[in-house]
C-alpha atoms as a PDB file:
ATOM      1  CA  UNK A   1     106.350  97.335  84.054  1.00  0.00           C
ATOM      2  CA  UNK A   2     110.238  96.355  84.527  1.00  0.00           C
ATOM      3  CA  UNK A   3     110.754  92.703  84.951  1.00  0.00           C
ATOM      4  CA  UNK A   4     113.814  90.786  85.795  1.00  0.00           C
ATOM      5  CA  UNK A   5     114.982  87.325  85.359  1.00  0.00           C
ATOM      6  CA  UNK A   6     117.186  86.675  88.333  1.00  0.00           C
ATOM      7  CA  UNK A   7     117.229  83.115  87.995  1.00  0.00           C
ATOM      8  CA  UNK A   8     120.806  82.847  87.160  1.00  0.00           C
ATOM      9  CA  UNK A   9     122.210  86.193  88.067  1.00  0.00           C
ATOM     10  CA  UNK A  10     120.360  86.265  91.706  1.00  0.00           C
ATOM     11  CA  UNK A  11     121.437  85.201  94.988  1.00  0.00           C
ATOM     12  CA  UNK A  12     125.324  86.892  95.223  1.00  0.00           C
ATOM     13  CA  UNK A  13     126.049  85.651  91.509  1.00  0.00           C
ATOM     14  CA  UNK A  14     126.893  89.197  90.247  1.00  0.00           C
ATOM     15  CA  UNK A  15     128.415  90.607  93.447  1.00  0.00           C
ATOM     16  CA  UNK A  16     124.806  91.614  94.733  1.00  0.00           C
ATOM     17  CA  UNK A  17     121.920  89.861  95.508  1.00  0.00           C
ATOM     18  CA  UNK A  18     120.628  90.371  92.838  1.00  0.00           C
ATOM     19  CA  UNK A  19     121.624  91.798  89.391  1.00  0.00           C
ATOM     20  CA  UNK A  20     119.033  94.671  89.901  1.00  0.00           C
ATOM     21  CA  UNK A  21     120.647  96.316  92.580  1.00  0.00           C
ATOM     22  CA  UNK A  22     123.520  97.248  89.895  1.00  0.00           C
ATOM     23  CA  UNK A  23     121.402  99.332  88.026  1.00  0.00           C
ATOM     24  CA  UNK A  24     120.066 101.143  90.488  1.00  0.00           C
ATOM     25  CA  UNK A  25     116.343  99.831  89.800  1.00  0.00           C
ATOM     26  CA  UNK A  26     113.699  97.962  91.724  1.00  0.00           C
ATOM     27  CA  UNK A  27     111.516  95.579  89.286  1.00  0.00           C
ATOM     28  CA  UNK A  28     108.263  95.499  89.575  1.00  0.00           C
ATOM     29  CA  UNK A  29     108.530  91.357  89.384  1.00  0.00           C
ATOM     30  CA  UNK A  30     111.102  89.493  89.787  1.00  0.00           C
ATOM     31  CA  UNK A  31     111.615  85.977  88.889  1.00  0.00           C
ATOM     32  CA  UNK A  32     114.326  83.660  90.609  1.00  0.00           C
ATOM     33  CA  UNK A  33     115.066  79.896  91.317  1.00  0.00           C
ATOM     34  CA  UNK A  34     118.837  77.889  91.036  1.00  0.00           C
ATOM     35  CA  UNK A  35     120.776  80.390  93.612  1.00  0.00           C
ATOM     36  CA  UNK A  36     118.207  80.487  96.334  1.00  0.00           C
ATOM     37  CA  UNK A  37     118.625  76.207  97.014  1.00  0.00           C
ATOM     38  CA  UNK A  38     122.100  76.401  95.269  1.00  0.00           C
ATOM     39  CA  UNK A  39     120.736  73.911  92.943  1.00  0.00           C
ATOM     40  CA  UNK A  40     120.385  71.219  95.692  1.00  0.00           C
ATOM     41  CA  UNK A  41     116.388  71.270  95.219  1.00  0.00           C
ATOM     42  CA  UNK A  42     114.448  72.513  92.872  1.00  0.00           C
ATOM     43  CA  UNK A  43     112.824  76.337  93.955  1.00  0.00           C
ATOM     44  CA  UNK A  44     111.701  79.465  92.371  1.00  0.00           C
ATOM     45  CA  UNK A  45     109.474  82.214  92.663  1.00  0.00           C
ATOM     46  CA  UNK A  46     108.332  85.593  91.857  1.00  0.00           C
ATOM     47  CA  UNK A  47     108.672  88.655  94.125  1.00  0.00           C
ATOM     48  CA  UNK A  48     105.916  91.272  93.042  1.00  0.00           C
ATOM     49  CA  UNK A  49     106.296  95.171  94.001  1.00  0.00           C
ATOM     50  CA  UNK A  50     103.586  96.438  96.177  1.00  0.00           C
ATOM     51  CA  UNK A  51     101.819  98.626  93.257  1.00  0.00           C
ATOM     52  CA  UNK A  52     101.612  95.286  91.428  1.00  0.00           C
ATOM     53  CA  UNK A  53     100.215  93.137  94.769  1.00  0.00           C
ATOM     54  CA  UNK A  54      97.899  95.827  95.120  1.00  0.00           C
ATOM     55  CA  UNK A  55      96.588  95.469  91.802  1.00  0.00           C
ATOM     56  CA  UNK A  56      96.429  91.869  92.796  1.00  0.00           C
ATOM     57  CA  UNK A  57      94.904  92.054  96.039  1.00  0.00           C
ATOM     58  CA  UNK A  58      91.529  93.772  94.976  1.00  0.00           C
ATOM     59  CA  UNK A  59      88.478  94.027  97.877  1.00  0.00           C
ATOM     60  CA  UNK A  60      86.753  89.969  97.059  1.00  0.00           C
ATOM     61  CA  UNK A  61      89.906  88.410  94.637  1.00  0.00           C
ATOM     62  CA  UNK A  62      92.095  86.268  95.266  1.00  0.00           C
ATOM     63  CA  UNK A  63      94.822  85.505  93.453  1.00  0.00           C
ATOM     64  CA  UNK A  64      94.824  81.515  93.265  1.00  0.00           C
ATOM     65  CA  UNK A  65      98.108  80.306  91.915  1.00  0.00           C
ATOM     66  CA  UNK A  66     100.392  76.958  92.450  1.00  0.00           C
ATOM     67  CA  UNK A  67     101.686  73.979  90.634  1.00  0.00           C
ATOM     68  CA  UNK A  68     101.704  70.764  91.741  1.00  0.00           C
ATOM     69  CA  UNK A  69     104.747  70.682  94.015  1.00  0.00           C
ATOM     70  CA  UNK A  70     104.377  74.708  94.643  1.00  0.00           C
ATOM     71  CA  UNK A  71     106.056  75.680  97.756  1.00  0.00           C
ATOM     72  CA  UNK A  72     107.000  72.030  99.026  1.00  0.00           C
ATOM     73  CA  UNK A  73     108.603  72.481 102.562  1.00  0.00           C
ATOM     74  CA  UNK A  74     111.724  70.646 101.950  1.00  0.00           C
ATOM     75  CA  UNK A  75     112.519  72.812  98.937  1.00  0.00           C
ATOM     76  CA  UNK A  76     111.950  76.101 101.585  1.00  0.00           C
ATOM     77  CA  UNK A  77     114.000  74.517 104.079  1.00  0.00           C
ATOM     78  CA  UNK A  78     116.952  73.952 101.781  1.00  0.00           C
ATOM     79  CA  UNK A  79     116.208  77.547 100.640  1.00  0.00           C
ATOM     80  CA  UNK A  80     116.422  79.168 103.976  1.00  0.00           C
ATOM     81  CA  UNK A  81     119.447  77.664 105.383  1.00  0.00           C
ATOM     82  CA  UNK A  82     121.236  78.127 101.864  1.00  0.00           C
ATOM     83  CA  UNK A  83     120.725  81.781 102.215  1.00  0.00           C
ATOM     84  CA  UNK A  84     121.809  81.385 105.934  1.00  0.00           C
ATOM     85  CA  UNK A  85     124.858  79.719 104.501  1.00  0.00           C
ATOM     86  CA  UNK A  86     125.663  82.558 102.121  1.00  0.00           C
ATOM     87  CA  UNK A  87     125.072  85.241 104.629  1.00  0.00           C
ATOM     88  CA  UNK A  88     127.575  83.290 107.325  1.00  0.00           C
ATOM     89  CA  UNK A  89     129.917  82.679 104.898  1.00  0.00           C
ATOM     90  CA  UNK A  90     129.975  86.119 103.188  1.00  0.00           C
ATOM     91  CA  UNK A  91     129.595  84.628  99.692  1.00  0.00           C
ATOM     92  CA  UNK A  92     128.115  87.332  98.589  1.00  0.00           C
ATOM     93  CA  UNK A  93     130.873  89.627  98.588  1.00  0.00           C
ATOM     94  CA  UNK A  94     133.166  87.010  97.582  1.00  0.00           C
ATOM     95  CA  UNK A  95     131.484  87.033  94.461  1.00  0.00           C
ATOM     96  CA  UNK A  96     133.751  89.873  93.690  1.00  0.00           C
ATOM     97  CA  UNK A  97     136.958  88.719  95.073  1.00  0.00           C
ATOM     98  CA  UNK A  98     136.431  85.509  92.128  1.00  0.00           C
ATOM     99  CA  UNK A  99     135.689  87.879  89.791  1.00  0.00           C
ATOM    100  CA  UNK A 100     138.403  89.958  89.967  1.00  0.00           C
ATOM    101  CA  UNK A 101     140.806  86.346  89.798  1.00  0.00           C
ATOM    102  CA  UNK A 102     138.785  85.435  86.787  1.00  0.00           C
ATOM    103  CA  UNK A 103     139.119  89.143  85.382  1.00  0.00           C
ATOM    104  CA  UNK A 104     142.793  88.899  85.675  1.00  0.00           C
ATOM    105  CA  UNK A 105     143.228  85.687  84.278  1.00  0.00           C
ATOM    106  CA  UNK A 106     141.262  86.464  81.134  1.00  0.00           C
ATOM    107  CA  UNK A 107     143.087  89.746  80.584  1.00  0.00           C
ATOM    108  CA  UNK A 108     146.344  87.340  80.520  1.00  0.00           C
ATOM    109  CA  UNK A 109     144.738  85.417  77.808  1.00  0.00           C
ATOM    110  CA  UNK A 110     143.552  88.097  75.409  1.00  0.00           C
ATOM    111  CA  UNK A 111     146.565  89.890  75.942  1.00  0.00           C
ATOM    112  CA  UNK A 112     148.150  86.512  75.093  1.00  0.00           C
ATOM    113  CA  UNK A 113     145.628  86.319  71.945  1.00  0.00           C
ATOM    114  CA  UNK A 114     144.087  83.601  72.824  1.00  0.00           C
ATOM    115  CA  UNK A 115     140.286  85.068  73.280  1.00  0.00           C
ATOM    116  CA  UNK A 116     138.834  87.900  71.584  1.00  0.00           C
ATOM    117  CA  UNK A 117     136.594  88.952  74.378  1.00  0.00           C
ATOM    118  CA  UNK A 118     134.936  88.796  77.801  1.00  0.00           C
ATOM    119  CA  UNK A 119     132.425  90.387  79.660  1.00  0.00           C
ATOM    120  CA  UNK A 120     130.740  89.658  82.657  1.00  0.00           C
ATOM    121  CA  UNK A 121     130.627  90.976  86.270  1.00  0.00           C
ATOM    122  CA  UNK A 122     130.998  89.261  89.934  1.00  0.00           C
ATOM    123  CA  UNK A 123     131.466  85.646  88.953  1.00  0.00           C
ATOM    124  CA  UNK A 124     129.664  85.655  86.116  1.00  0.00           C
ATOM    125  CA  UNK A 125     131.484  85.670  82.493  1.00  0.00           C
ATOM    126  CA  UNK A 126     131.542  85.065  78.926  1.00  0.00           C
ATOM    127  CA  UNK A 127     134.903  84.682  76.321  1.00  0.00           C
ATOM    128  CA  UNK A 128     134.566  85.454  73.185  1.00  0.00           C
ATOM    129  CA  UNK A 129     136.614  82.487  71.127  1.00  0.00           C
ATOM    130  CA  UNK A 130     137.665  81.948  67.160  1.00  0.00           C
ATOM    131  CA  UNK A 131     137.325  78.423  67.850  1.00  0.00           C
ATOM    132  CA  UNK A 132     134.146  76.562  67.923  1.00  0.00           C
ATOM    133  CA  UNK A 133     132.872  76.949  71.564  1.00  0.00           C
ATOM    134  CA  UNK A 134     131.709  73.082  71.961  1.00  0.00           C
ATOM    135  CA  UNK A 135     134.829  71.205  70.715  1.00  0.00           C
ATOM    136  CA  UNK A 136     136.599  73.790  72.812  1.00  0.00           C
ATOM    137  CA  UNK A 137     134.221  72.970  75.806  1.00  0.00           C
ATOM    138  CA  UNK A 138     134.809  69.534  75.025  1.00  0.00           C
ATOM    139  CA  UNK A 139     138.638  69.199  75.380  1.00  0.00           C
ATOM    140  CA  UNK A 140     138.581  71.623  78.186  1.00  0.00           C
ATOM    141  CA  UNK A 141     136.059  69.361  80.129  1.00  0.00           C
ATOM    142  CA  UNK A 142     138.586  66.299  78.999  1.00  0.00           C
ATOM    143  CA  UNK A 143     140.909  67.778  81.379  1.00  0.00           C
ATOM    144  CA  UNK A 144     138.409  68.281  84.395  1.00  0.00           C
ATOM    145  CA  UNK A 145     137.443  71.846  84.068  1.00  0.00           C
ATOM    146  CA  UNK A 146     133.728  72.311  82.923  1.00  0.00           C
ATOM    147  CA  UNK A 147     132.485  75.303  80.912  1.00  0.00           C
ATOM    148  CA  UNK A 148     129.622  75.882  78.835  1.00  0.00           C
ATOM    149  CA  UNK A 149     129.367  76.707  75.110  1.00  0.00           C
ATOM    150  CA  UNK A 150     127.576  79.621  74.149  1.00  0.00           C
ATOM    151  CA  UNK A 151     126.836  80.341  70.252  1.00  0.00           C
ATOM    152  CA  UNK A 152     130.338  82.134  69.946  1.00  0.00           C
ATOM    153  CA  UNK A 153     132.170  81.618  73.321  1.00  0.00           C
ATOM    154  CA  UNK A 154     132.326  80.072  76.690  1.00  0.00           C
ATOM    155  CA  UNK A 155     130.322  80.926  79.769  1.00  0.00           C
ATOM    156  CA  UNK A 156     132.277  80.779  83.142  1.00  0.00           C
ATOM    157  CA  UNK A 157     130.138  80.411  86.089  1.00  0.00           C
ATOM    158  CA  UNK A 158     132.133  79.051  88.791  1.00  0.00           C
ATOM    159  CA  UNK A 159     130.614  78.216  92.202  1.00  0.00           C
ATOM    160  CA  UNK A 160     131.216  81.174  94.636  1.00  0.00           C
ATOM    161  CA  UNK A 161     133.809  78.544  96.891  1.00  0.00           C
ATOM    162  CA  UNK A 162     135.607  78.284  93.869  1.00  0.00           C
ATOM    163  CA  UNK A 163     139.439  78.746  95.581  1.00  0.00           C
ATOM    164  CA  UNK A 164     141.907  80.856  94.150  1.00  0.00           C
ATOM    165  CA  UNK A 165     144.086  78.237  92.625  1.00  0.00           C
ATOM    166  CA  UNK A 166     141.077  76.691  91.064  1.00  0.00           C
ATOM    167  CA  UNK A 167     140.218  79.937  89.238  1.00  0.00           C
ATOM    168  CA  UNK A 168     143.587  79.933  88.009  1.00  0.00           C
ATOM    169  CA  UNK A 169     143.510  75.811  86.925  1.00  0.00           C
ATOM    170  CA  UNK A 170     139.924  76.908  84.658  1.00  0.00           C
ATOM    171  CA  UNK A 171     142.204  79.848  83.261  1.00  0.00           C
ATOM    172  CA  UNK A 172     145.356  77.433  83.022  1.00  0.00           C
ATOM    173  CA  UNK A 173     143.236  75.236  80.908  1.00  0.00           C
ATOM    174  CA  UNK A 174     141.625  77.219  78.866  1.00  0.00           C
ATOM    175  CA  UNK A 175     144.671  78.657  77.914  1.00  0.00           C
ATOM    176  CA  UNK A 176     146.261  75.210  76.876  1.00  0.00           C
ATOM    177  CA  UNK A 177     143.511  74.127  75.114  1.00  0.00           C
ATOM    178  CA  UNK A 178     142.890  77.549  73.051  1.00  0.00           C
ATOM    179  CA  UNK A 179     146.883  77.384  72.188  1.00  0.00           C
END
């Protein structure tokens, strides 16, 4: 079985609705939470393929799953009308328009020396850094940008109404910092 963990690269992150769809592939689960509420309530799930639900769904079973606040109606109402949100406001495919600005701006700064590395697709990155990725994080954060350390970089996972001159303030800053 293929199985992927959407949770944070789901929901327009990469430029798709999912990370999936740039491979070409359809799971046969799929996990997901964070993007679907935007992280204003906690939500997550598991979409199952039909060959799997079938499996599931034999003649006298049922399936009996849940948690304790499983499903919990405000939770799916924040869920619905973020996705009606994202749809409205096309933030989807602006996914790609903020990671081309964050692209840019990191070429500038490994041209410039100052990272080693990035990778990463729609508006969701990682630079590779010399310097030890939570002091780094640390003064960078000083100066009201927020990034997250990751063993040898920094992961850059802006909201997807980040503006353009915001994009370039997190690459202004990192740049001053790294010098």
């Amino acid at each position: 079985m293929l199985i992927f963990d959407e949770v944070i690269c789901g929901f327009g992150r990469t430029g798709k609705w999912f990370g999936a769809q740039h491979f070409g592939v359809t799971p046969d689960l799929m996990t997901f939470a964070k993007g679907v509420t935007s992280g204003y309530l906690p939500l997550s799930g598991v979409i199952i393929s039909r060959n799997v639900c079938d499996t599931l769904e034999e003649p006298d079973f049922v399936l009996r799953t849940g948690y304790t606040y499983s499903g919990h109606p405000t939770s799916c109402a924040a869920g619905i009308a973020n996705l009606e949100l994202m749809e409205r406001e096309t933030l989807v495919e602006r996914a790609n328009h903020v990671g081309e600005q964050i692209r840019n701006g990191l070429e500038s700064l490994r041209s410039d020396s100052l990272i080693d590395s990035w990778r990463g697709t729609g508006a969701v990155y990682a630079v590779e850094i010399e310097q030890d990725p939570t002091q780094i994080r640390n003064e960078i954060r000083s100066k009201g940008v927020i990034l997250r350390p990751l063993n040898t970089g920094l992961a850059i996972c802006p909201p997807l109404t980040i503006s353009d001159n915001e994009i370039g303030q997190v690459i202004d800053t990192m740049a001053e910092v790294l010098k």
